[in-house]
PDB file of N, CA and C in Angstrom:
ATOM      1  N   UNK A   1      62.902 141.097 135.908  1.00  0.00           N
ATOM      2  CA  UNK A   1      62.871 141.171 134.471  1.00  0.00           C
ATOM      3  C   UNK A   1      62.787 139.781 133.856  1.00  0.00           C
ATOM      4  N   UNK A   2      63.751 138.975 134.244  1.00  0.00           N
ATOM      5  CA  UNK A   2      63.564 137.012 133.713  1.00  0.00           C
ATOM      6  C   UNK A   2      62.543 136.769 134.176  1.00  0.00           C
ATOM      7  N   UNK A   3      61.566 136.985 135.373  1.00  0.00           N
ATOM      8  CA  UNK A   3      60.114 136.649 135.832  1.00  0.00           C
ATOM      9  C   UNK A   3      59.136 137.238 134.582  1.00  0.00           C
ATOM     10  N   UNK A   4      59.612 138.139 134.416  1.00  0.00           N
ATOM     11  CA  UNK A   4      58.226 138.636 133.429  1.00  0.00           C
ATOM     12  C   UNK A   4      58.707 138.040 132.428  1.00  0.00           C
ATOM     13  N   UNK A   5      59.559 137.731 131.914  1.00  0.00           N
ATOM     14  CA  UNK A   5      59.914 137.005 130.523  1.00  0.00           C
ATOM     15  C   UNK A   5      59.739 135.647 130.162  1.00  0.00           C
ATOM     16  N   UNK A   6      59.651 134.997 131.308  1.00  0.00           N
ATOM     17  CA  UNK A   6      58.896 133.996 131.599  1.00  0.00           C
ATOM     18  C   UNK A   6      58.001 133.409 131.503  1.00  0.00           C
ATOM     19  N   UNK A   7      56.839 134.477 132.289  1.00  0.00           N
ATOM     20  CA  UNK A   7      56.253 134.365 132.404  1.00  0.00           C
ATOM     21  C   UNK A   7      55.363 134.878 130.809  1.00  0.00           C
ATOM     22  N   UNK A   8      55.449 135.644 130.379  1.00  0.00           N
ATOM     23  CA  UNK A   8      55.217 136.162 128.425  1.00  0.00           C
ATOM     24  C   UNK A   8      55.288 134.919 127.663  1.00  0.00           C
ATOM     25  N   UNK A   9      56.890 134.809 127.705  1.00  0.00           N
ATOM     26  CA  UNK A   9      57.188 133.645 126.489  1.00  0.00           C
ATOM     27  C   UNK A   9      56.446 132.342 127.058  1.00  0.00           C
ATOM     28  N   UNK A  10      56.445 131.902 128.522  1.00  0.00           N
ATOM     29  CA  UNK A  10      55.838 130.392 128.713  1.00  0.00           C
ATOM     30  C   UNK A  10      54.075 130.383 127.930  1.00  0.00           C
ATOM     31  N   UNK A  11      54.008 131.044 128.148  1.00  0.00           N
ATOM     32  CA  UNK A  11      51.887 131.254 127.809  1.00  0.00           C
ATOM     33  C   UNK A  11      52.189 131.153 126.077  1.00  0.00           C
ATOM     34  N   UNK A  12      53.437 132.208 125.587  1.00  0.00           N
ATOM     35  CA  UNK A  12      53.150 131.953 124.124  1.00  0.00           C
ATOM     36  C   UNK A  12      53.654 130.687 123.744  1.00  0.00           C
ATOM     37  N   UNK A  13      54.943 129.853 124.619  1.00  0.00           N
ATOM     38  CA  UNK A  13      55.487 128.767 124.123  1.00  0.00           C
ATOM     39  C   UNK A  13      54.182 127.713 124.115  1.00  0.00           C
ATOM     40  N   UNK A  14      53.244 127.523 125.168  1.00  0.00           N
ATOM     41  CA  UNK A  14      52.189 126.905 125.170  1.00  0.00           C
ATOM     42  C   UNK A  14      51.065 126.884 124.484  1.00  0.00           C
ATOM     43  N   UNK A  15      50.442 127.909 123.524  1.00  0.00           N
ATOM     44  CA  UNK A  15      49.624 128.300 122.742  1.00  0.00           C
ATOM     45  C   UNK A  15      50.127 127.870 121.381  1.00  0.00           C
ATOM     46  N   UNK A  16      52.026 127.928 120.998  1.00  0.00           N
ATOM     47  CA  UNK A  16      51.800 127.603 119.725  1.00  0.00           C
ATOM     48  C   UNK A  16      52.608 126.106 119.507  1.00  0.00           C
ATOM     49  N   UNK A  17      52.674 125.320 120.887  1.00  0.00           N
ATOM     50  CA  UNK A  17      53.169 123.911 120.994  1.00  0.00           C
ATOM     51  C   UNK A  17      54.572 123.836 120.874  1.00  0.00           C
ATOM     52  N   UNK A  18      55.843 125.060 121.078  1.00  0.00           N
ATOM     53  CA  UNK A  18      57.273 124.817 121.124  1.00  0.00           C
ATOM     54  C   UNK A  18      57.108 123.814 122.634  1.00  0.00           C
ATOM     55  N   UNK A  19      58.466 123.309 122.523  1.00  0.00           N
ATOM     56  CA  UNK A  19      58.652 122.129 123.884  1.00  0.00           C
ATOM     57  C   UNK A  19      59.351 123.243 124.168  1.00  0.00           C
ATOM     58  N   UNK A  20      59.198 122.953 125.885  1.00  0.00           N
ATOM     59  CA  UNK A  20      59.620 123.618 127.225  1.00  0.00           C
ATOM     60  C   UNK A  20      61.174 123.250 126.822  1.00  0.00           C
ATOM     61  N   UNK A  21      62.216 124.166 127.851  1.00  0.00           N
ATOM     62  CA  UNK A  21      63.422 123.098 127.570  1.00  0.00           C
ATOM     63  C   UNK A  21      63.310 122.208 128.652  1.00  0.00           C
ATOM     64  N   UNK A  22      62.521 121.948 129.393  1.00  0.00           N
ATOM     65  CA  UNK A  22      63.105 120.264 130.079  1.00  0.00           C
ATOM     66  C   UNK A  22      62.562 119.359 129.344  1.00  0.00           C
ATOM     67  N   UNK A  23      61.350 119.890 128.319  1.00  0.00           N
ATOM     68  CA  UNK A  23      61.654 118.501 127.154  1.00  0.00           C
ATOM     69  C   UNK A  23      61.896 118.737 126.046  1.00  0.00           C
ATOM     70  N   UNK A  24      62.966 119.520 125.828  1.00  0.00           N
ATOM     71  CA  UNK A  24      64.811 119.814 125.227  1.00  0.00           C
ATOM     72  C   UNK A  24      65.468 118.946 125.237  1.00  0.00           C
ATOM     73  N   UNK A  25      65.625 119.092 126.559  1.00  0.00           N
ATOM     74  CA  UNK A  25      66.960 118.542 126.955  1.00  0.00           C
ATOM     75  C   UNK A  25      66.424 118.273 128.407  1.00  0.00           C
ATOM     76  N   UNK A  26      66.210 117.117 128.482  1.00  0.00           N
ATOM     77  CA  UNK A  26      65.887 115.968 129.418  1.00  0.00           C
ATOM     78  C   UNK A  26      67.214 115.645 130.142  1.00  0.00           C
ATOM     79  N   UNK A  27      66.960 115.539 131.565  1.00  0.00           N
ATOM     80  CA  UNK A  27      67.973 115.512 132.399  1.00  0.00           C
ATOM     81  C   UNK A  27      67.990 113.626 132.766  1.00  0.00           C
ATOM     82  N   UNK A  28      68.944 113.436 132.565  1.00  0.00           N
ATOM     83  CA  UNK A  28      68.853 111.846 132.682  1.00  0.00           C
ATOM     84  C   UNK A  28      69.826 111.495 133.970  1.00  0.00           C
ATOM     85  N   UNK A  29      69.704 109.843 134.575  1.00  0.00           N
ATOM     86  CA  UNK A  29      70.352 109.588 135.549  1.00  0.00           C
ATOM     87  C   UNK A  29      71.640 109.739 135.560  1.00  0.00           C
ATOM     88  N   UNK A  30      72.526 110.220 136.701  1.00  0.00           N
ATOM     89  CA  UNK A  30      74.070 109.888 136.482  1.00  0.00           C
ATOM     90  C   UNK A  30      74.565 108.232 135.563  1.00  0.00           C
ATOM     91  N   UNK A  31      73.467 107.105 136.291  1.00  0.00           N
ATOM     92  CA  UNK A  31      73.871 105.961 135.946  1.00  0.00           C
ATOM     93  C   UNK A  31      73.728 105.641 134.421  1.00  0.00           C
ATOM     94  N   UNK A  32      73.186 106.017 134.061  1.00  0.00           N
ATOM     95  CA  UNK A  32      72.713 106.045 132.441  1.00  0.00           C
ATOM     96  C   UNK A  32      73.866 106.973 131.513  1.00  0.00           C
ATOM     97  N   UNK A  33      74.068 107.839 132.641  1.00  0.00           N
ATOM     98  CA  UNK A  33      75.645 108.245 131.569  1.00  0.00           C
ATOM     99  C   UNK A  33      76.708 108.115 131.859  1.00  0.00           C
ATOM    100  N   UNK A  34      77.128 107.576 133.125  1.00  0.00           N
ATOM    101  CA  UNK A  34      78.475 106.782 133.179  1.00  0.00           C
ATOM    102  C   UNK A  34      78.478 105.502 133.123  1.00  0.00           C
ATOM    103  N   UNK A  35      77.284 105.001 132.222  1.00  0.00           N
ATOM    104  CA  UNK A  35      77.554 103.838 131.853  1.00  0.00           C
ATOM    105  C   UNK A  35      78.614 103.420 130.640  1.00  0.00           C
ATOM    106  N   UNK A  36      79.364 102.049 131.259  1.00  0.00           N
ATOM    107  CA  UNK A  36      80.665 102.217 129.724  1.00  0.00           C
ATOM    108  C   UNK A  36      79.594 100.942 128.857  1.00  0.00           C
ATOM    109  N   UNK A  37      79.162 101.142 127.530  1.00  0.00           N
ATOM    110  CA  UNK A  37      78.904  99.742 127.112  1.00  0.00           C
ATOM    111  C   UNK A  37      80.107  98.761 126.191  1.00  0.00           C
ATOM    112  N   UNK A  38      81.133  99.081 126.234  1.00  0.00           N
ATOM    113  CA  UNK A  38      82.469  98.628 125.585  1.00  0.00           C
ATOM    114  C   UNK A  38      83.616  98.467 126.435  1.00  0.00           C
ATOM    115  N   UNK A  39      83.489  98.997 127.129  1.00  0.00           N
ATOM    116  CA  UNK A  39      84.659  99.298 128.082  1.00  0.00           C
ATOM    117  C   UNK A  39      84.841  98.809 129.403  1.00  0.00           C
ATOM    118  N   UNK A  40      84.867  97.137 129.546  1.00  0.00           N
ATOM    119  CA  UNK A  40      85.054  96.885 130.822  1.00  0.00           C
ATOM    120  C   UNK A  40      85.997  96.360 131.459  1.00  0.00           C
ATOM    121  N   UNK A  41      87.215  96.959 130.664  1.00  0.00           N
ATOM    122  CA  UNK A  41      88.213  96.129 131.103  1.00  0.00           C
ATOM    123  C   UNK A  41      89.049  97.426 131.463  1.00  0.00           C
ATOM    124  N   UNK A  42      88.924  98.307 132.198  1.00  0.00           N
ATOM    125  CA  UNK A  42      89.400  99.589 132.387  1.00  0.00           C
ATOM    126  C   UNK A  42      90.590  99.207 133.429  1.00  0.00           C
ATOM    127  N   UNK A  43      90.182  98.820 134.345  1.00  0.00           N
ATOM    128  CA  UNK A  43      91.169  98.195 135.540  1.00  0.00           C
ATOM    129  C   UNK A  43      92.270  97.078 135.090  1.00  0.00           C
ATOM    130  N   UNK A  44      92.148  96.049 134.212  1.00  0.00           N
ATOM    131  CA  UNK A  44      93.179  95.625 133.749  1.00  0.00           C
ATOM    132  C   UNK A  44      94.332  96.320 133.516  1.00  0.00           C
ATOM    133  N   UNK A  45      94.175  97.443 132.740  1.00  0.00           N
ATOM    134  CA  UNK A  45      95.078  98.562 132.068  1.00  0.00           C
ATOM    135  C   UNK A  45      95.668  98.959 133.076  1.00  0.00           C
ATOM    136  N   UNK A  46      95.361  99.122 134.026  1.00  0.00           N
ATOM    137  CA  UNK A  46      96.419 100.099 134.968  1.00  0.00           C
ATOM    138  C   UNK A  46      97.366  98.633 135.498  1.00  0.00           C
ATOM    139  N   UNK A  47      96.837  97.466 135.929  1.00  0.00           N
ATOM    140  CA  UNK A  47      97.344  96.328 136.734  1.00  0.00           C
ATOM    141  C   UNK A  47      98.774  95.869 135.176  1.00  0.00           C
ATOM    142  N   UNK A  48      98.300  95.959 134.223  1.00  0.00           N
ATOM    143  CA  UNK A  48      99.161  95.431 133.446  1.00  0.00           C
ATOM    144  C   UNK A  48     100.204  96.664 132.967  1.00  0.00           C
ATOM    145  N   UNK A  49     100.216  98.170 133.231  1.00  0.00           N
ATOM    146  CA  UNK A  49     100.693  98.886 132.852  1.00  0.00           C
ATOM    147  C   UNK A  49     102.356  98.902 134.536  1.00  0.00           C
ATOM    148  N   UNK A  50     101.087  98.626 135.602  1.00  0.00           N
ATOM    149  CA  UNK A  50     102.203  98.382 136.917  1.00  0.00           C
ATOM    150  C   UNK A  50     103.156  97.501 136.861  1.00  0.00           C
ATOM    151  N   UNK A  51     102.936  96.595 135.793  1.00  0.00           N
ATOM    152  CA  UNK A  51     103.636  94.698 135.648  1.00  0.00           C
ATOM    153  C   UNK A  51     104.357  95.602 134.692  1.00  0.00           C
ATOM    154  N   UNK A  52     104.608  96.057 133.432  1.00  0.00           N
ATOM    155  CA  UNK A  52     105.642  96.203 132.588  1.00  0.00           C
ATOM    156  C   UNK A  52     106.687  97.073 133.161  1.00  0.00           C
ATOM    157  N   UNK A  53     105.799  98.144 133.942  1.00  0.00           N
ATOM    158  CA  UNK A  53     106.635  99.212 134.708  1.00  0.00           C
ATOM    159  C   UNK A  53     108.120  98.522 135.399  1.00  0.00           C
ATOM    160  N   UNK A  54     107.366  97.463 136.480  1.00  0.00           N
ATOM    161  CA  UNK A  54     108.548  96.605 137.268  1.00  0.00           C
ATOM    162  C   UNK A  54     109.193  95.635 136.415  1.00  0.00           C
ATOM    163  N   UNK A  55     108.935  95.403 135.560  1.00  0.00           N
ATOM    164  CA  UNK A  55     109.555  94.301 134.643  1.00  0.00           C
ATOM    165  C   UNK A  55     110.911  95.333 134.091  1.00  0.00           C
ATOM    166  N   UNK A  56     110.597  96.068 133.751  1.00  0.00           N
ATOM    167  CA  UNK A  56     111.562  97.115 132.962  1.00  0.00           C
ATOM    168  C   UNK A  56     112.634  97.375 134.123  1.00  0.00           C
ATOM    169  N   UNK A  57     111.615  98.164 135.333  1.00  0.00           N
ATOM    170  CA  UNK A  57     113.307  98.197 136.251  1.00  0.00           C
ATOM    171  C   UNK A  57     113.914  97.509 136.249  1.00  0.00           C
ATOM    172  N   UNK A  58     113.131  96.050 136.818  1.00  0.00           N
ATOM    173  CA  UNK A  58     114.027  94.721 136.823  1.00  0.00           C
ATOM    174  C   UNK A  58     115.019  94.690 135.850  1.00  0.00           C
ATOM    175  N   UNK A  59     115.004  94.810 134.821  1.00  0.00           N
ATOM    176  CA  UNK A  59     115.663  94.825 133.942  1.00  0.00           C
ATOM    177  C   UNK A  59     117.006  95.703 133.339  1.00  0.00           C
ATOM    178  N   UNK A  60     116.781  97.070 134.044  1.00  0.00           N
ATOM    179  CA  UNK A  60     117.115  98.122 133.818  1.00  0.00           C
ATOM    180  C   UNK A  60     118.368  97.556 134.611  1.00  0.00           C
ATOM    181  N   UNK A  61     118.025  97.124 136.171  1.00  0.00           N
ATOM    182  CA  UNK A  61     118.693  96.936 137.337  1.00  0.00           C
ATOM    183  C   UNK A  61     119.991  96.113 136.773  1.00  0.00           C
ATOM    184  N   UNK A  62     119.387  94.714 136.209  1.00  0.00           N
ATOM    185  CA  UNK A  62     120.265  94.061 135.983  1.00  0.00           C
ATOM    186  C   UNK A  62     121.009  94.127 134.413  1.00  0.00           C
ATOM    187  N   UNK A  63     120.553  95.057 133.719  1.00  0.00           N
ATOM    188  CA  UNK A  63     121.888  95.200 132.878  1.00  0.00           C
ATOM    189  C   UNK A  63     122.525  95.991 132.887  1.00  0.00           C
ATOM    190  N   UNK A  64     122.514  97.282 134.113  1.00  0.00           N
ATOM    191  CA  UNK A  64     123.791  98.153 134.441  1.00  0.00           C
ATOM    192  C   UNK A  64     124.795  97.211 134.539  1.00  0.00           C
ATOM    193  N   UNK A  65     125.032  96.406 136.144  1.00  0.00           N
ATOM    194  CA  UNK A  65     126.284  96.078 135.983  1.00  0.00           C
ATOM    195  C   UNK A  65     127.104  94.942 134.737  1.00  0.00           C
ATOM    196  N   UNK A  66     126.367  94.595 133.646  1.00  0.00           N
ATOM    197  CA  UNK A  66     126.597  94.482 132.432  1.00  0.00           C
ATOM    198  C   UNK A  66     126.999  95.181 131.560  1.00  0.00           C
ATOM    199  N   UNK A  67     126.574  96.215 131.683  1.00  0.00           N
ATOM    200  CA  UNK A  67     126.822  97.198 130.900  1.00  0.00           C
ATOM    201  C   UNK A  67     128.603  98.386 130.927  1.00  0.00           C
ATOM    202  N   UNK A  68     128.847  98.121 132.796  1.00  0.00           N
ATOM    203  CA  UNK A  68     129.741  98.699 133.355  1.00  0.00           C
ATOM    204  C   UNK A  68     130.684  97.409 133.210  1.00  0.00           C
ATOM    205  N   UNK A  69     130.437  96.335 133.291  1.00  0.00           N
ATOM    206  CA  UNK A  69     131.771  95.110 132.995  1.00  0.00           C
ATOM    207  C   UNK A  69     132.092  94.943 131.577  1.00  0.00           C
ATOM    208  N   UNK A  70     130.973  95.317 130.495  1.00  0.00           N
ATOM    209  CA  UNK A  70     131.582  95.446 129.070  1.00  0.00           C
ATOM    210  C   UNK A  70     132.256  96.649 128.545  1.00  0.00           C
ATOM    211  N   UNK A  71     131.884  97.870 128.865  1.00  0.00           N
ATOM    212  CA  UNK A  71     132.835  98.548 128.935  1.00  0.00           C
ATOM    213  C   UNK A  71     134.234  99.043 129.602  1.00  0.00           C
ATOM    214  N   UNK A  72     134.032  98.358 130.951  1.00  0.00           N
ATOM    215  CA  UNK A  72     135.389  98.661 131.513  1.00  0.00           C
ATOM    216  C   UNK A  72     136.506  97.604 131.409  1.00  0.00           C
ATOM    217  N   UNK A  73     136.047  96.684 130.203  1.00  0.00           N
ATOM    218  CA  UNK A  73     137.068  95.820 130.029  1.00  0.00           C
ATOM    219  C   UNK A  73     137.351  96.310 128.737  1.00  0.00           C
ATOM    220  N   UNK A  74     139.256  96.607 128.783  1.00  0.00           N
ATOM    221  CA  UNK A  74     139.982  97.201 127.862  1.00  0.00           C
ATOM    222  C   UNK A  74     140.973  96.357 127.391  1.00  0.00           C
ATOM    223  N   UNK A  75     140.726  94.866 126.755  1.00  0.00           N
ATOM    224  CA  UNK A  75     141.241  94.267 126.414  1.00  0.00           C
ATOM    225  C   UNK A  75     141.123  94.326 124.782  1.00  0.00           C
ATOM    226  N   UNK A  76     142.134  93.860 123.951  1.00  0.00           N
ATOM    227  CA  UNK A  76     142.220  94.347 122.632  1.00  0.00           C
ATOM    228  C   UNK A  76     141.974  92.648 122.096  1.00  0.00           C
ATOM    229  N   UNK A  77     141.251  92.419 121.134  1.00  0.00           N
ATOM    230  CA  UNK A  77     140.837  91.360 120.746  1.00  0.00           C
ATOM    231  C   UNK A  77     142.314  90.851 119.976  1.00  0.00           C
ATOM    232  N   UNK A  78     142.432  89.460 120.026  1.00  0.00           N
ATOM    233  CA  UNK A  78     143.330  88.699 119.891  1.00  0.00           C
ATOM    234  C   UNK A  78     142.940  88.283 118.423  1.00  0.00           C
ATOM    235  N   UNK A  79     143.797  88.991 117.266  1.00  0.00           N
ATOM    236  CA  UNK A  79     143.854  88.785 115.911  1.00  0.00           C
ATOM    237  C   UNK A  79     144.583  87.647 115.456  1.00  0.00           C
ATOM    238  N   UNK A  80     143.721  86.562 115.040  1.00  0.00           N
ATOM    239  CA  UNK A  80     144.871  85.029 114.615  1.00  0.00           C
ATOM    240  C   UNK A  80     145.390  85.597 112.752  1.00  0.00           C
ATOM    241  N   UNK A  81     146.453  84.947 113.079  1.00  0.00           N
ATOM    242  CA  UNK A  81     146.780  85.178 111.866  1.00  0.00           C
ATOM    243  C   UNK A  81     146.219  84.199 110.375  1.00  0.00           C
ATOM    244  N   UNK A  82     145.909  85.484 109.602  1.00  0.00           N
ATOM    245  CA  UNK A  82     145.161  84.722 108.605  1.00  0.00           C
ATOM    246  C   UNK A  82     146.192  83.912 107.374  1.00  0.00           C
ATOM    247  N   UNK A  83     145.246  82.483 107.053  1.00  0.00           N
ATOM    248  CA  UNK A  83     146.185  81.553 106.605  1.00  0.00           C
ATOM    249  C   UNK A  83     146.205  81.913 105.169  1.00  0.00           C
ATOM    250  N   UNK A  84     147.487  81.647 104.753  1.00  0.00           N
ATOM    251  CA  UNK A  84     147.743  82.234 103.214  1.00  0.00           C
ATOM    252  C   UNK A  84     147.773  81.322 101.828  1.00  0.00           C
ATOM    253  N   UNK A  85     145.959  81.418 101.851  1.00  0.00           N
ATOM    254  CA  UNK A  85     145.539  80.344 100.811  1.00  0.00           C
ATOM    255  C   UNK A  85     145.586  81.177  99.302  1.00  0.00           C
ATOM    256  N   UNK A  86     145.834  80.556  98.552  1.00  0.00           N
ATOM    257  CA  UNK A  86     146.236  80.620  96.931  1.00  0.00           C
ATOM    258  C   UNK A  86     145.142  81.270  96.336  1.00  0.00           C
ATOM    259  N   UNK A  87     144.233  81.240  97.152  1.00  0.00           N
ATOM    260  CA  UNK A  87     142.857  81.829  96.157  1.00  0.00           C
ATOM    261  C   UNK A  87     142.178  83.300  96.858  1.00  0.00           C
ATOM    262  N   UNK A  88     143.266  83.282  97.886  1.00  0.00           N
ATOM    263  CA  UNK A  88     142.898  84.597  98.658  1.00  0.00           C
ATOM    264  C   UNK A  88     143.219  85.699  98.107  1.00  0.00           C
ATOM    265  N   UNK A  89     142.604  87.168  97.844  1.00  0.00           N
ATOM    266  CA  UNK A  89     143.099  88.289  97.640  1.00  0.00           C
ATOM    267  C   UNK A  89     144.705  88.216  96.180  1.00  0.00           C
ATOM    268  N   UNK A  90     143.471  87.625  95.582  1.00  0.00           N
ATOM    269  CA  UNK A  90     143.990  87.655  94.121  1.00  0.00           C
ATOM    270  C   UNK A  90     143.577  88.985  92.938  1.00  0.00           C
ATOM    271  N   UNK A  91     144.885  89.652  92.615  1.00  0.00           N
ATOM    272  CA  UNK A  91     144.584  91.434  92.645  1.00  0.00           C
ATOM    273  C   UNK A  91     145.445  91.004  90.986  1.00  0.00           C
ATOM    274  N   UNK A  92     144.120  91.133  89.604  1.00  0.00           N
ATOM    275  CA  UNK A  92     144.757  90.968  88.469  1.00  0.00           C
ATOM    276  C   UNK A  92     145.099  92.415  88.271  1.00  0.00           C
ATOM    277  N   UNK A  93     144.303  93.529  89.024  1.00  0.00           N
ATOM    278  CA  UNK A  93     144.072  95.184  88.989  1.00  0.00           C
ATOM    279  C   UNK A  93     143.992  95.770  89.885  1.00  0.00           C
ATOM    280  N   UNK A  94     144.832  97.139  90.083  1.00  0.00           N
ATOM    281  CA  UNK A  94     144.320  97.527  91.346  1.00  0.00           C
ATOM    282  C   UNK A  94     143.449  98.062  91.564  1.00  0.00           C
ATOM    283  N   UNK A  95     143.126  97.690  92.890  1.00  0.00           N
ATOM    284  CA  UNK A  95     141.574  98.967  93.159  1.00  0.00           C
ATOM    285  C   UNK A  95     141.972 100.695  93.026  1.00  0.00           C
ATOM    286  N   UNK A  96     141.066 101.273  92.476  1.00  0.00           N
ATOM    287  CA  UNK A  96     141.840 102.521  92.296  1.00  0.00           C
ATOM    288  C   UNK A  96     141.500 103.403  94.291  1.00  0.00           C
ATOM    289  N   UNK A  97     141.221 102.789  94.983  1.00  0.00           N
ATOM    290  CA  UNK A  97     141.446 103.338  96.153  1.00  0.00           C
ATOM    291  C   UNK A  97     142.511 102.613  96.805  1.00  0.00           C
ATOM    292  N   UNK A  98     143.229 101.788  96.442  1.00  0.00           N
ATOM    293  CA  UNK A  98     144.389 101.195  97.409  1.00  0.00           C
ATOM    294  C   UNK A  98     144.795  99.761  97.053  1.00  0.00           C
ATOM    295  N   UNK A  99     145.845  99.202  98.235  1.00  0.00           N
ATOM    296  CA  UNK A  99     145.791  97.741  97.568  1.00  0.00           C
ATOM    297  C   UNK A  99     144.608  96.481  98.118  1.00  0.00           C
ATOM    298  N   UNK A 100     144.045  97.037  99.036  1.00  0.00           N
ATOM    299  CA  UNK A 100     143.085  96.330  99.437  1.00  0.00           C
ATOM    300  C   UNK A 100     141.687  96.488  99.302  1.00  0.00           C
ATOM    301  N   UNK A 101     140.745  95.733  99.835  1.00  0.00           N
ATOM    302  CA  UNK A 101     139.748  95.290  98.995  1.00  0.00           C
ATOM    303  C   UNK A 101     138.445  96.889 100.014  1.00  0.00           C
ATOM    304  N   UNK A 102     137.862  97.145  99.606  1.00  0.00           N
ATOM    305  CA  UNK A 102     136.581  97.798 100.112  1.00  0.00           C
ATOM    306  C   UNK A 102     136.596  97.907 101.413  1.00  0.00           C
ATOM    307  N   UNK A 103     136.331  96.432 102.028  1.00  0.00           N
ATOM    308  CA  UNK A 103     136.343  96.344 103.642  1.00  0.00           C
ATOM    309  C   UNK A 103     137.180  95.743 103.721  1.00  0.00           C
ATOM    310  N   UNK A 104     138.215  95.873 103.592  1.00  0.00           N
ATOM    311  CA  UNK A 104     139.707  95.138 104.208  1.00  0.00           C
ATOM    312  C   UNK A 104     139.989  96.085 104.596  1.00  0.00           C
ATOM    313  N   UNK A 105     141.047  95.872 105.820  1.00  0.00           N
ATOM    314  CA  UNK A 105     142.015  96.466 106.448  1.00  0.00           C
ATOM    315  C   UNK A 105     143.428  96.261 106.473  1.00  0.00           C
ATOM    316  N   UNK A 106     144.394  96.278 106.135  1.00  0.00           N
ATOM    317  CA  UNK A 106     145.875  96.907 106.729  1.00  0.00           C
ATOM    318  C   UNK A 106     146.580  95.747 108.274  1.00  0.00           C
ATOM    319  N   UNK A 107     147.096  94.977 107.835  1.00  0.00           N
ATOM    320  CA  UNK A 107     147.336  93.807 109.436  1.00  0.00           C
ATOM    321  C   UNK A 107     148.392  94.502 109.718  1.00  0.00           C
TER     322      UNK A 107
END
């Protein structure tokens, strides 16, 4: 049935000048279409994506045990006592939340 249809439509495609489809759509070389014209730095990308990769473990590596010596030290910071200058925490009013200032605290 596609033989005879073929063979019909090719004689009429030729009599009234439609293009065949192979000159449609022209089959071109592989090389002509995996050509990159922008793109030649494809391989860099992976070599520099391997370098951040190990940079990061490296990194990762060495600030665990940093990370495990700042937290497992449970020492309470050593509060000096603050000196009691004349111009400090001068209260003509009180704050209506307390006697101290916003971010003050309570010694």
């Amino acid at each position: 049935m596609a033989s005879v249809l073929r063979q019909r439509f090719g004689a009429f495609r030729i009599r009234t000048g439609l293009p065949t489809i192979s000159q449609q759509h022209p089959v071109h070389s592989p090389s002509l279409i995996a050509k990159r014209f922008m793109g030649g730095h494809g391989g860099d990308d992976v070599e520099e994506t391997f370098k951040w990769r190990n940079v990061t473990i490296a990194c990762v590596i060495g600030l665990i045990p940093m990370m495990f010596s700042t937290l497992s030290g449970d020492e309470e910071h050593h509060h000096e006592e603050r000196p009691a200058y004349s111009y400090l925490r001068i209260r003509n009013k009180e704050f209506p939340w307390g006697p101290n200032g916003l971010f003050e605290y309570d010694d």
